[in-house]
C-alpha atoms as a PDB file:
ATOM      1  CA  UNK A   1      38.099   5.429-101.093  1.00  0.00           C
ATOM      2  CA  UNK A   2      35.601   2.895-100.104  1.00  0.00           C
ATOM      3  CA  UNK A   3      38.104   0.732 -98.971  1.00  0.00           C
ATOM      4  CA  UNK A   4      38.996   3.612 -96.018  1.00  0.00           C
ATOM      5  CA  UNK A   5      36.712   2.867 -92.925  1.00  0.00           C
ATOM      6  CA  UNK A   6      34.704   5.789 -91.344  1.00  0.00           C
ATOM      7  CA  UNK A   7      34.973   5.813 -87.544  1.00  0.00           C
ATOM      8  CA  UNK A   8      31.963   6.688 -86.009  1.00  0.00           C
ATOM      9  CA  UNK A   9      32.459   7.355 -82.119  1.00  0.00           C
ATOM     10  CA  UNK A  10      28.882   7.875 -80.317  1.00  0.00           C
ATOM     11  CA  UNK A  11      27.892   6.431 -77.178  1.00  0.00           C
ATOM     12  CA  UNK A  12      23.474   7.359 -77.971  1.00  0.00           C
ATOM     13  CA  UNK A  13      22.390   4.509 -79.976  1.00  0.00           C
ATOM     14  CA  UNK A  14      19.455   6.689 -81.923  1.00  0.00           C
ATOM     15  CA  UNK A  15      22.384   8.621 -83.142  1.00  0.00           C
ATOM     16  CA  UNK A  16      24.461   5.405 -84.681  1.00  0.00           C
ATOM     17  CA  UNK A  17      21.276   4.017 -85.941  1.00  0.00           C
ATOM     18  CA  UNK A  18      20.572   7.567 -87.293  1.00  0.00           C
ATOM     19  CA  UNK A  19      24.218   7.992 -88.757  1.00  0.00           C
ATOM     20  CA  UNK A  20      24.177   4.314 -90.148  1.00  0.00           C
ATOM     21  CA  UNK A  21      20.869   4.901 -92.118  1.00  0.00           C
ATOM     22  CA  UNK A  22      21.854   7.847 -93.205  1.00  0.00           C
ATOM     23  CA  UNK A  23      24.960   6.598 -95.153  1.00  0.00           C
ATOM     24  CA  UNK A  24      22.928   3.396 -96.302  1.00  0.00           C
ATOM     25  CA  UNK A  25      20.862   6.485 -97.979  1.00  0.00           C
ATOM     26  CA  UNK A  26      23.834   7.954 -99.700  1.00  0.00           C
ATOM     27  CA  UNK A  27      26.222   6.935-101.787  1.00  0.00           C
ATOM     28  CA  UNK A  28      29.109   6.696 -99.669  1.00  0.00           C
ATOM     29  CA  UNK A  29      30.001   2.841 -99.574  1.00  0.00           C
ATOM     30  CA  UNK A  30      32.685   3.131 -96.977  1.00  0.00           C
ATOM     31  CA  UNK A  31      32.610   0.835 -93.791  1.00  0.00           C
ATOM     32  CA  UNK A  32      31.322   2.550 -90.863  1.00  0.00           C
ATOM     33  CA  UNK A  33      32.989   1.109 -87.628  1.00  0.00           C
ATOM     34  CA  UNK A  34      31.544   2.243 -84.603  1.00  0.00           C
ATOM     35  CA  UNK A  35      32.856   3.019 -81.751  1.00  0.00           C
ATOM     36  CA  UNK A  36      30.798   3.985 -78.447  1.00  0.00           C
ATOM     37  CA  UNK A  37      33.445   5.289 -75.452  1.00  0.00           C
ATOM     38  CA  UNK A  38      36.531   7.521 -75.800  1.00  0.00           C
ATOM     39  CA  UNK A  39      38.014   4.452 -74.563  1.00  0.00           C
ATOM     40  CA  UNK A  40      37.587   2.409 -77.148  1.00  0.00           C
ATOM     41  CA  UNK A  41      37.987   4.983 -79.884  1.00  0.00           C
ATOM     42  CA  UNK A  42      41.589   5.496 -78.597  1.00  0.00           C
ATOM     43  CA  UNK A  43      41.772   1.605 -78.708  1.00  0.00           C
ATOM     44  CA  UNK A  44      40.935   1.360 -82.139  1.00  0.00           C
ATOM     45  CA  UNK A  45      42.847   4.358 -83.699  1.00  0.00           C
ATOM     46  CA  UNK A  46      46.314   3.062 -81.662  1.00  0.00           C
ATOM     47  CA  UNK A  47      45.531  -0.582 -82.555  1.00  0.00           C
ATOM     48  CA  UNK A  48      45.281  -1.393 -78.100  1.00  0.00           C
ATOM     49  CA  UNK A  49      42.787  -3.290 -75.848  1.00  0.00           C
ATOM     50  CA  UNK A  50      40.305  -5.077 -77.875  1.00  0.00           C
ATOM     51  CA  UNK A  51      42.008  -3.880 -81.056  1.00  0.00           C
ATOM     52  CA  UNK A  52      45.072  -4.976 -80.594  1.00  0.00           C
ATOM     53  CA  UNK A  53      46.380  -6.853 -83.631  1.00  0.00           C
ATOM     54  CA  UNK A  54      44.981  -3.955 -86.147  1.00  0.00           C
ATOM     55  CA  UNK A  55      47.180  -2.634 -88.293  1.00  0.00           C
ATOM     56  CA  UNK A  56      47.830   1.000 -86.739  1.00  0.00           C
ATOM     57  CA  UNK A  57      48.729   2.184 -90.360  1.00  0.00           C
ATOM     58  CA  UNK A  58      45.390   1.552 -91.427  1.00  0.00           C
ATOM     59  CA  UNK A  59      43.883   5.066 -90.189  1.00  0.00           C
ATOM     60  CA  UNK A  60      39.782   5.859 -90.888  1.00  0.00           C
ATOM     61  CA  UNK A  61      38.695   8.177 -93.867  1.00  0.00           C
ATOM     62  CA  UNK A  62      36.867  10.204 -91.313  1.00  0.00           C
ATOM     63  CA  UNK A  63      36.632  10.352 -87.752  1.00  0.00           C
ATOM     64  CA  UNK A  64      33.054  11.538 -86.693  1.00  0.00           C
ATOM     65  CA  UNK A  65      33.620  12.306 -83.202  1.00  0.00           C
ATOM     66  CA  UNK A  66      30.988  13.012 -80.518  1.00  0.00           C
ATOM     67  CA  UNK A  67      31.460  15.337 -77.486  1.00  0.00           C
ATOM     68  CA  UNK A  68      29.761  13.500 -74.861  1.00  0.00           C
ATOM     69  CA  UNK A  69      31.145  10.490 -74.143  1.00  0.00           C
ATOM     70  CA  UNK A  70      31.620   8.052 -71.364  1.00  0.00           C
ATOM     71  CA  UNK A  71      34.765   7.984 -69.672  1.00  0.00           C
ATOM     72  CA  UNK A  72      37.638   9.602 -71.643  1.00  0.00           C
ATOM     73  CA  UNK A  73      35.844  13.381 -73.493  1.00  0.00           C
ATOM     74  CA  UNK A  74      35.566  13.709 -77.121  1.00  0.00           C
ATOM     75  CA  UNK A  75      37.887  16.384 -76.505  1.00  0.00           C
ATOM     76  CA  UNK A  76      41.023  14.675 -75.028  1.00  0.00           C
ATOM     77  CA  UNK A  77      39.791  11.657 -78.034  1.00  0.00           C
ATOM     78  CA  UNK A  78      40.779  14.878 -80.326  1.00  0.00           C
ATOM     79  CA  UNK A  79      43.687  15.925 -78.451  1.00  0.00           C
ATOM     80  CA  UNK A  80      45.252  11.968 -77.964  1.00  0.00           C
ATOM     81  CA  UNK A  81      44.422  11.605 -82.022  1.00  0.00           C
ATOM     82  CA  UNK A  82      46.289  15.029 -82.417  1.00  0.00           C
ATOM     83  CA  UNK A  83      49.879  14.241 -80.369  1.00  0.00           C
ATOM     84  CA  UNK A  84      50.583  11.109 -82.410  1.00  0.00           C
ATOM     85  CA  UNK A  85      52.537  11.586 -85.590  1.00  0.00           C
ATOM     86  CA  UNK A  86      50.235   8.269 -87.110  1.00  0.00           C
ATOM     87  CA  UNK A  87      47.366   9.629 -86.391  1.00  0.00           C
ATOM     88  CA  UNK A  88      48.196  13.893 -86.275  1.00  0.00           C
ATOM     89  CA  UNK A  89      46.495  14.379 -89.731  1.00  0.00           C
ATOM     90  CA  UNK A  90      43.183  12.292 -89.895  1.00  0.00           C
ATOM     91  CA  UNK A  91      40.303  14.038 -90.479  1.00  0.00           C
ATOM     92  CA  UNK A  92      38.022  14.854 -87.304  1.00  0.00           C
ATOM     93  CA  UNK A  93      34.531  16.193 -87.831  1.00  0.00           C
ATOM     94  CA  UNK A  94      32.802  16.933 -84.295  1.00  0.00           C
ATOM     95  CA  UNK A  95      29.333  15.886 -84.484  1.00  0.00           C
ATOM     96  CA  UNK A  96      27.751  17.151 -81.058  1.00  0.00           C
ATOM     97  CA  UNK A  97      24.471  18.108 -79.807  1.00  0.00           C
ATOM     98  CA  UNK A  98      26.876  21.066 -77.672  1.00  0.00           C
ATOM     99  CA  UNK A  99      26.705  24.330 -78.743  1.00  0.00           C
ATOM    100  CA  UNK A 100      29.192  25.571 -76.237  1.00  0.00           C
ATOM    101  CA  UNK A 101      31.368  28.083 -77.179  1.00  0.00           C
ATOM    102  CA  UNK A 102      33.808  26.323 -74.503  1.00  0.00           C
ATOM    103  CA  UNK A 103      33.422  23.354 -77.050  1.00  0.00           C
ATOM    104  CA  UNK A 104      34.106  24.659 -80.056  1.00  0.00           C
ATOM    105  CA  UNK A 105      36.996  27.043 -78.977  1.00  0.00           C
ATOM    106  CA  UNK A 106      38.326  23.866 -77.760  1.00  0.00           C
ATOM    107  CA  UNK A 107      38.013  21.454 -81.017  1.00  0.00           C
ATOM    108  CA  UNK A 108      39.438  23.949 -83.393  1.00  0.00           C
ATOM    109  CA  UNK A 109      42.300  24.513 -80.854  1.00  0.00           C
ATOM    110  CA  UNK A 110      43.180  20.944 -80.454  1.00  0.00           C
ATOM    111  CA  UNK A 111      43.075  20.934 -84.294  1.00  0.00           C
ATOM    112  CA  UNK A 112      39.373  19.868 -85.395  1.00  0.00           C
ATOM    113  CA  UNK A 113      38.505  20.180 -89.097  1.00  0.00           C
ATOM    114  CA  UNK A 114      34.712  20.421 -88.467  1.00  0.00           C
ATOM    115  CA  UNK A 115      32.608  21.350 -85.784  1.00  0.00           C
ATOM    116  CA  UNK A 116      29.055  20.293 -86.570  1.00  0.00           C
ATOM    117  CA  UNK A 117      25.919  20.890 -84.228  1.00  0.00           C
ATOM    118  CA  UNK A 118      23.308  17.730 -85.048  1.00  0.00           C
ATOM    119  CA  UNK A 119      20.440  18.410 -86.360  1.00  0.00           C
ATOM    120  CA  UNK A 120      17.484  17.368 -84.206  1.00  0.00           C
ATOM    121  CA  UNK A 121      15.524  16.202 -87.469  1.00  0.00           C
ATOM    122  CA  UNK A 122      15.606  13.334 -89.026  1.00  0.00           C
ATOM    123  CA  UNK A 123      15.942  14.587 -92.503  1.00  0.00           C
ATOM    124  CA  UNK A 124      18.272  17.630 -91.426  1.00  0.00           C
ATOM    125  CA  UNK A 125      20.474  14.749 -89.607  1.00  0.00           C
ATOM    126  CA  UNK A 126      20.315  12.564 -92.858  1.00  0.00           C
ATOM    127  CA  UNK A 127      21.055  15.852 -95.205  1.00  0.00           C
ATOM    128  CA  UNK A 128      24.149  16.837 -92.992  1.00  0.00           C
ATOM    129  CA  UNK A 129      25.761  12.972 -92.760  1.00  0.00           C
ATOM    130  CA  UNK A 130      25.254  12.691 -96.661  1.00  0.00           C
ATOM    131  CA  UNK A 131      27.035  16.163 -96.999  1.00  0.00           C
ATOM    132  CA  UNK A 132      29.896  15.185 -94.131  1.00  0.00           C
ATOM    133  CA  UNK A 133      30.148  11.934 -96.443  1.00  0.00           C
ATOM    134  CA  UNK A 134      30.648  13.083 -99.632  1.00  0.00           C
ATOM    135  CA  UNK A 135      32.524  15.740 -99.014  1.00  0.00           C
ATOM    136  CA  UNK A 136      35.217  14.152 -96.393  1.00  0.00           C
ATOM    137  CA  UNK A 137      35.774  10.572 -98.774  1.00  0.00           C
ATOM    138  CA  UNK A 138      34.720  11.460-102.104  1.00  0.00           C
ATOM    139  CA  UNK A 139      35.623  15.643-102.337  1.00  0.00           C
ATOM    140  CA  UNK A 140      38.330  16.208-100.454  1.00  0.00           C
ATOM    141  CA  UNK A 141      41.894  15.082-100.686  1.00  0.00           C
ATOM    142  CA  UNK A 142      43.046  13.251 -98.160  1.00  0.00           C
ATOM    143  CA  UNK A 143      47.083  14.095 -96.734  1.00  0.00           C
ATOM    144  CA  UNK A 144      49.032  11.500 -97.110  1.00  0.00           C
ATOM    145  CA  UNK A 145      49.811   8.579 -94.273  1.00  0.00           C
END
């Protein structure tokens, strides 16, 4: 699968550089295209604003979706992803510093596949993004498009 991009949407720039040295660390060799509003995750995933011309068929691997975002929530990111047929089965992990029940009531009802507090270590933040990784592009099997 390392031709199927991850999409990483996360507005804190410690976390992208965190997630993106983390999978140069493992041996996941998928893209990582990041993403840092709701905004322009929706953009990218329905091929709109600056992403128009992308081929909407083209879905990410994995969508690593943060909570707090600017703008549009990581929660109505989830439930936009969830109400279109091309886009109704890719995989969403929530990667979130929340631990509010509110929040993960609400992921797993809008149809989440992960809901994953960050570790505030380095290495416990490396360990879980090598895990996510491997598991969500090498592991599992992917529905089809």
């Amino acid at each position: 699968m390392a031709n199927h991009k991850i999409l990483l949407v996360e507005d804190n720039d410690d976390d992208v550089e965190l997630t993106l040295h983390a999978f140069r660390g493992s041996r996941v060799a998928n893209e990582v295209v990041v993403v840092r509003s709701g905004e322009e995750a929706l953009d990218y995933l329905f091929a709109t604003g600056q992403y128009a011309g992308r081929e909407v068929g083209q879905v990410p691997a994995v969508v690593l979706l943060d909570l707090q975002l600017p703008g549009i929530s990581g929660l109505d990111v989830l439930r936009s992803l969830r109400s279109r047929a091309e886009t109704r089965r890719v995989p969403v992990v929530i990667l979130t510093t929340s631990d509010a029940e509110s929040d993960i009531v609400g992921g797993y009802d809008l149809g989440v596949n992960s809901y994953i507090r960050k570790p505030v270590g380095f290495s416990g933040f490396t360990e879980v993004v090598n895990q996510l990784g491997l598991y969500w592009l090498v592991t599992n099997t992917a529905p089809p498009v």
